[in-house]
N, C-alpha and C. Protein backbone atom coordinates (compact mmCIF):
# COMPACT_ATOMS: atom_id res chain seq x y z
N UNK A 1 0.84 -1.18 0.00
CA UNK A 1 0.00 0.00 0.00
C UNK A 1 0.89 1.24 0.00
N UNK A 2 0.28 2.26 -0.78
CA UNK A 2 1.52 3.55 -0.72
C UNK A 2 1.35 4.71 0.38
N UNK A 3 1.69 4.76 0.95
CA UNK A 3 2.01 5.30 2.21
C UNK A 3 1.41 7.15 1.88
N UNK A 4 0.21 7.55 2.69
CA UNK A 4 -0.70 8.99 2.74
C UNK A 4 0.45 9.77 2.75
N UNK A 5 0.44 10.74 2.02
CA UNK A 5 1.28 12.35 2.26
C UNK A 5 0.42 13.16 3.02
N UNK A 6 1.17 14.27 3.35
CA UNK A 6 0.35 15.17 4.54
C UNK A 6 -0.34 15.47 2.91
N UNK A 7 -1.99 16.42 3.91
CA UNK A 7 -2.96 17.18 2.73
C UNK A 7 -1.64 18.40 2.39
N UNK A 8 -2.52 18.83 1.05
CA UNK A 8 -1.57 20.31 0.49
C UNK A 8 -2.65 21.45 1.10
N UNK A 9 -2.00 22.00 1.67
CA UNK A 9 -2.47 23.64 1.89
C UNK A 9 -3.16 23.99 0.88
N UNK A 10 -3.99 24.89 0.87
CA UNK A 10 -4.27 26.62 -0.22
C UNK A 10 -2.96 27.23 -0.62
N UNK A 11 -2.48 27.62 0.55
CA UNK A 11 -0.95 28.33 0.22
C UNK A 11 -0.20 27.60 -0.08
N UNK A 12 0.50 26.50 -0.60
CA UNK A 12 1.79 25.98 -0.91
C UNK A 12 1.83 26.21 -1.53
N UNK A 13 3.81 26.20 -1.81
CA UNK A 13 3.64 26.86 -3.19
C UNK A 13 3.63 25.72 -4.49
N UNK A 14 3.55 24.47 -3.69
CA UNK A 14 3.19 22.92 -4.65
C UNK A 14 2.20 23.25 -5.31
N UNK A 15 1.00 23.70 -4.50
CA UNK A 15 -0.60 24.26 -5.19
C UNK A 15 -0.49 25.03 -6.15
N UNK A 16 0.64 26.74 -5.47
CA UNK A 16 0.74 27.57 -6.66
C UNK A 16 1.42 27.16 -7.84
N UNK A 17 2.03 26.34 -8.09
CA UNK A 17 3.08 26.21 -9.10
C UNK A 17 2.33 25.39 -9.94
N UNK A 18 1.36 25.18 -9.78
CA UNK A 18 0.72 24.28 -11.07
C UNK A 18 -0.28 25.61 -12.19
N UNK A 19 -0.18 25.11 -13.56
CA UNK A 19 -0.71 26.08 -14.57
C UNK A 19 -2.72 25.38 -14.87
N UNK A 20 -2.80 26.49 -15.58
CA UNK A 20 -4.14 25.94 -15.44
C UNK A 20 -4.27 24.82 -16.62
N UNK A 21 -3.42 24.93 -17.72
CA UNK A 21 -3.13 23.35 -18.08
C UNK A 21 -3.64 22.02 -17.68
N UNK A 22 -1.94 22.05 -16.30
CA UNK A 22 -1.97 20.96 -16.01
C UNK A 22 -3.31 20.88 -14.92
N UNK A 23 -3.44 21.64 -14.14
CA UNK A 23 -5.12 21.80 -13.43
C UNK A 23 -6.22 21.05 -14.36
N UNK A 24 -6.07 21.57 -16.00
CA UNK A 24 -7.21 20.68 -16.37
C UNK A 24 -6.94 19.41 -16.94
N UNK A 25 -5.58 18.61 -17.15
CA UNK A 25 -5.43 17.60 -17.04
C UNK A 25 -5.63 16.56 -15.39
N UNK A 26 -5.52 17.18 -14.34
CA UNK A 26 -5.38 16.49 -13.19
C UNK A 26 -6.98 16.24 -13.06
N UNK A 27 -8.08 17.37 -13.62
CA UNK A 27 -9.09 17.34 -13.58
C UNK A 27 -9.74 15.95 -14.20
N UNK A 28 -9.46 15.99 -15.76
CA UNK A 28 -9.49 14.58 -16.62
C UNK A 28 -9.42 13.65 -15.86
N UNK A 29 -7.81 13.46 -15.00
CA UNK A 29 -7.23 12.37 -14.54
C UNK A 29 -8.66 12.17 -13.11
N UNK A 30 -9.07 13.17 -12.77
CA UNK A 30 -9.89 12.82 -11.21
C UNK A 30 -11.71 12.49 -11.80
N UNK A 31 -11.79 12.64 -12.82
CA UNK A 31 -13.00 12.63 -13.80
C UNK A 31 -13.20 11.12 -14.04
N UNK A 32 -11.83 10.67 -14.56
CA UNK A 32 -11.34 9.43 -15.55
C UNK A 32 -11.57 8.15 -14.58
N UNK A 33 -10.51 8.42 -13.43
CA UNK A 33 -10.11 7.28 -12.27
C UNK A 33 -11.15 7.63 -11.37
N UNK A 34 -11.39 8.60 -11.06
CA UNK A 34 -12.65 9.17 -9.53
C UNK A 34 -13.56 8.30 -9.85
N UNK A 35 -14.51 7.99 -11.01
CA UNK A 35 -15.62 7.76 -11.37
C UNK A 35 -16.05 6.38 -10.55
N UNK A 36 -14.54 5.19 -10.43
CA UNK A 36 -15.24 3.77 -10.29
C UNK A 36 -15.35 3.90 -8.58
N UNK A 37 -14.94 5.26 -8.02
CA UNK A 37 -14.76 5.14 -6.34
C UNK A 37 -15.71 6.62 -5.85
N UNK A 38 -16.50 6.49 -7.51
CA UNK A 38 -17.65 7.94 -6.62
C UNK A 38 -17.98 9.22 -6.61
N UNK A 39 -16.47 9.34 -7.24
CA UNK A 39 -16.35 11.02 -7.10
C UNK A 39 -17.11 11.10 -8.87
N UNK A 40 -17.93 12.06 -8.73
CA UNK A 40 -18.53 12.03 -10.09
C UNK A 40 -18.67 13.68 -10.39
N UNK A 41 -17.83 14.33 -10.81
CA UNK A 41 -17.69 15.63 -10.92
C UNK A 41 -17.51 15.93 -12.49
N UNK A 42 -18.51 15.65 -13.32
CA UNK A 42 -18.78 15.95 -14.50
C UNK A 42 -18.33 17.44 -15.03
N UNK A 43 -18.67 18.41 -13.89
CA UNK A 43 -18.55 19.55 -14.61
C UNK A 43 -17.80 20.52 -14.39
N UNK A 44 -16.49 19.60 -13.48
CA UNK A 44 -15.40 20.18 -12.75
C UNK A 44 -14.57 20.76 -14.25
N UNK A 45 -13.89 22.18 -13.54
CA UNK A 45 -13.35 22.90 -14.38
C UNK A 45 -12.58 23.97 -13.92
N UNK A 46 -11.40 24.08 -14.94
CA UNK A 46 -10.70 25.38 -14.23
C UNK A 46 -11.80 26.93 -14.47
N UNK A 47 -11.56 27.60 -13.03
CA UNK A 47 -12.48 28.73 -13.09
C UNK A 47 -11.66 29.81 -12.28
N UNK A 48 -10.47 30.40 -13.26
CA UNK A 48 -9.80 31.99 -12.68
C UNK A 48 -8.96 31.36 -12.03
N UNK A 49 -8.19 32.59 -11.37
CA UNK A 49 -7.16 32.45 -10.47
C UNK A 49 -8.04 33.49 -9.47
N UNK A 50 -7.38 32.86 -8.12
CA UNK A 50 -7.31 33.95 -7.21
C UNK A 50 -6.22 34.30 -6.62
N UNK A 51 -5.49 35.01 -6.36
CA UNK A 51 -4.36 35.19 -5.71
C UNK A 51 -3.25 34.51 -6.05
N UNK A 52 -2.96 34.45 -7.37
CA UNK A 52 -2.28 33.90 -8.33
C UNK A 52 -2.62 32.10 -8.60
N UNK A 53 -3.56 31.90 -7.49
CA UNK A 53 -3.74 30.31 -7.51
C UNK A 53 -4.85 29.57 -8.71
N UNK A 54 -4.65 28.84 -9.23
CA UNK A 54 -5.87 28.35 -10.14
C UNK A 54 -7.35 28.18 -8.88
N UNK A 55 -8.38 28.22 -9.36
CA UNK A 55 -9.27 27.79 -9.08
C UNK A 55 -9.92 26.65 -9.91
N UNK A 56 -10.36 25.78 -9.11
CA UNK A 56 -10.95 24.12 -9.87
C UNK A 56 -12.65 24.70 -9.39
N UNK A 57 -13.63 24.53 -10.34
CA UNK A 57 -14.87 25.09 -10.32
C UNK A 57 -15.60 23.83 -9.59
N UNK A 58 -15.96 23.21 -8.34
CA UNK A 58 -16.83 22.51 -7.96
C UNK A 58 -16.76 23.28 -6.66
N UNK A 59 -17.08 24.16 -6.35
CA UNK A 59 -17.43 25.07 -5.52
C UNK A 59 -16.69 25.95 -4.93
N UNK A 60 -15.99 27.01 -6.63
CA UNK A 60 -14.57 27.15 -6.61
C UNK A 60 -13.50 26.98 -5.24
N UNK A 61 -13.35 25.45 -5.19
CA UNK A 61 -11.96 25.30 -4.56
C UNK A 61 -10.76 25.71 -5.20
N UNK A 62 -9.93 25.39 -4.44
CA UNK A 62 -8.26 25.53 -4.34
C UNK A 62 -7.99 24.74 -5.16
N UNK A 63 -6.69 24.70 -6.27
CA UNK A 63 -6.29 23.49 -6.74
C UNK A 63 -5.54 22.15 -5.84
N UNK A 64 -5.40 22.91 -4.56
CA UNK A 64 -4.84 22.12 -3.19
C UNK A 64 -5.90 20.85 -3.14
N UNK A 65 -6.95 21.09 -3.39
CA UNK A 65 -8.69 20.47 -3.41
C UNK A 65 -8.62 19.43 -4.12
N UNK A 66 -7.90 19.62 -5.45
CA UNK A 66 -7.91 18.38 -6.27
C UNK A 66 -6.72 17.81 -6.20
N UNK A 67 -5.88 18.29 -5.36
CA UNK A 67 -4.67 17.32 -5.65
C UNK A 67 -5.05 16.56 -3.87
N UNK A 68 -5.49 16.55 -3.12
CA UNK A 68 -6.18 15.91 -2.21
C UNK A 68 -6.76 14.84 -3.14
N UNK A 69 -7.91 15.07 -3.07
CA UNK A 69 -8.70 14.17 -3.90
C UNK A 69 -8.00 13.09 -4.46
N UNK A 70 -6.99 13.72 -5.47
CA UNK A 70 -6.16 12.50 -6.24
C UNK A 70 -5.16 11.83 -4.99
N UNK A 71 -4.35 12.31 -4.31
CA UNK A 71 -4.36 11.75 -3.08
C UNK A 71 -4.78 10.75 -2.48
N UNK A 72 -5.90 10.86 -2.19
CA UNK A 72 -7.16 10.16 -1.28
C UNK A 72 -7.02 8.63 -2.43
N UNK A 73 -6.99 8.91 -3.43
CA UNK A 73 -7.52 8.29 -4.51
C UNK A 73 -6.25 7.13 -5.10
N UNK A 74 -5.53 7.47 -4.29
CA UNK A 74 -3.76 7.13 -4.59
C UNK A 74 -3.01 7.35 -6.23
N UNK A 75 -3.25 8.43 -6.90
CA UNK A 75 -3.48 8.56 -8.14
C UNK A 75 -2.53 9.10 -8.03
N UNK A 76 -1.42 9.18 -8.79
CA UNK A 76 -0.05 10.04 -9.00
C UNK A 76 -0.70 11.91 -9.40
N UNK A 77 -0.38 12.82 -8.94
CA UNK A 77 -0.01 13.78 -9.92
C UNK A 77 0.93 14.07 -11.11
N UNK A 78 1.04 15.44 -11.33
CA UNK A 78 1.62 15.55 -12.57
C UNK A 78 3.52 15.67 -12.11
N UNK A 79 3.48 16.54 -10.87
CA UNK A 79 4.32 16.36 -9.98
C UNK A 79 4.69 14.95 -9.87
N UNK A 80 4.27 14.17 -9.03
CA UNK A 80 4.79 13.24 -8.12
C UNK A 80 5.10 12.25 -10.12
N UNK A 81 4.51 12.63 -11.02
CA UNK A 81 4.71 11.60 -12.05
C UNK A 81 6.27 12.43 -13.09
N UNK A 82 6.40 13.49 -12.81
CA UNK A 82 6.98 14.24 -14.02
C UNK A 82 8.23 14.71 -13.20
N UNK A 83 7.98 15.15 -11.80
CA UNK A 83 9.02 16.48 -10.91
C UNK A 83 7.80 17.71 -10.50
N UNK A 84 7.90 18.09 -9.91
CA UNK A 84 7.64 18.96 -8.99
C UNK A 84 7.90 20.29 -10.13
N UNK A 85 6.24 20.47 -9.94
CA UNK A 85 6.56 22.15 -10.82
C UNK A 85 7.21 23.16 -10.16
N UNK A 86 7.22 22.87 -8.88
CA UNK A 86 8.29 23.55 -8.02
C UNK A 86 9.49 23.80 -8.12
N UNK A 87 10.29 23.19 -9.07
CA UNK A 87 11.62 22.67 -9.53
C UNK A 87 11.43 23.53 -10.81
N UNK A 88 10.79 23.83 -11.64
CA UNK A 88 11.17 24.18 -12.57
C UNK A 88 11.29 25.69 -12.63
């Protein structure tokens, strides 16, 4: 079993460093895999930034929100699959 990471903040700057791009690929990815464990968010979508952060539109959360989710879900990010947009 792969071992829980702490949740991501609002503020990290793991959260900030993602583009709204990859936000709407992680979206796909939580659309794609979420579906057989429930999460059924059809009409999830990037919606603005606030405070330089993407917003994910299911009741504009944090992008912190969906990388939880994928988390929870044990689903790699784009990070944990590519490097850390933090790094670049």
């Amino acid at each position: 079993m792969t071992a829980r990471r702490e949740p991501i903040a609002s503020d990290s700057p793991e959260a900030h460093a993602y583009t709204e791009a990859q936000v709407d690929r992680l979206i796909r990815r939580l659309q794609e895999r979420g579906s057989s464990s429930g999460l059924l968010w059809g009409s999830a979508r990037t919606n603005g930034t606030a405070n330089g952060r993407v917003l994910v539109n299911f009741g504009n959360a944090p992008v912190s929100t969906l990388l939880n989710l994928l988390n929870l879900l044990n689903l790699p990010t784009d990070a944990e699959a590519k490097g850390s947009p933090c790094e670049s």
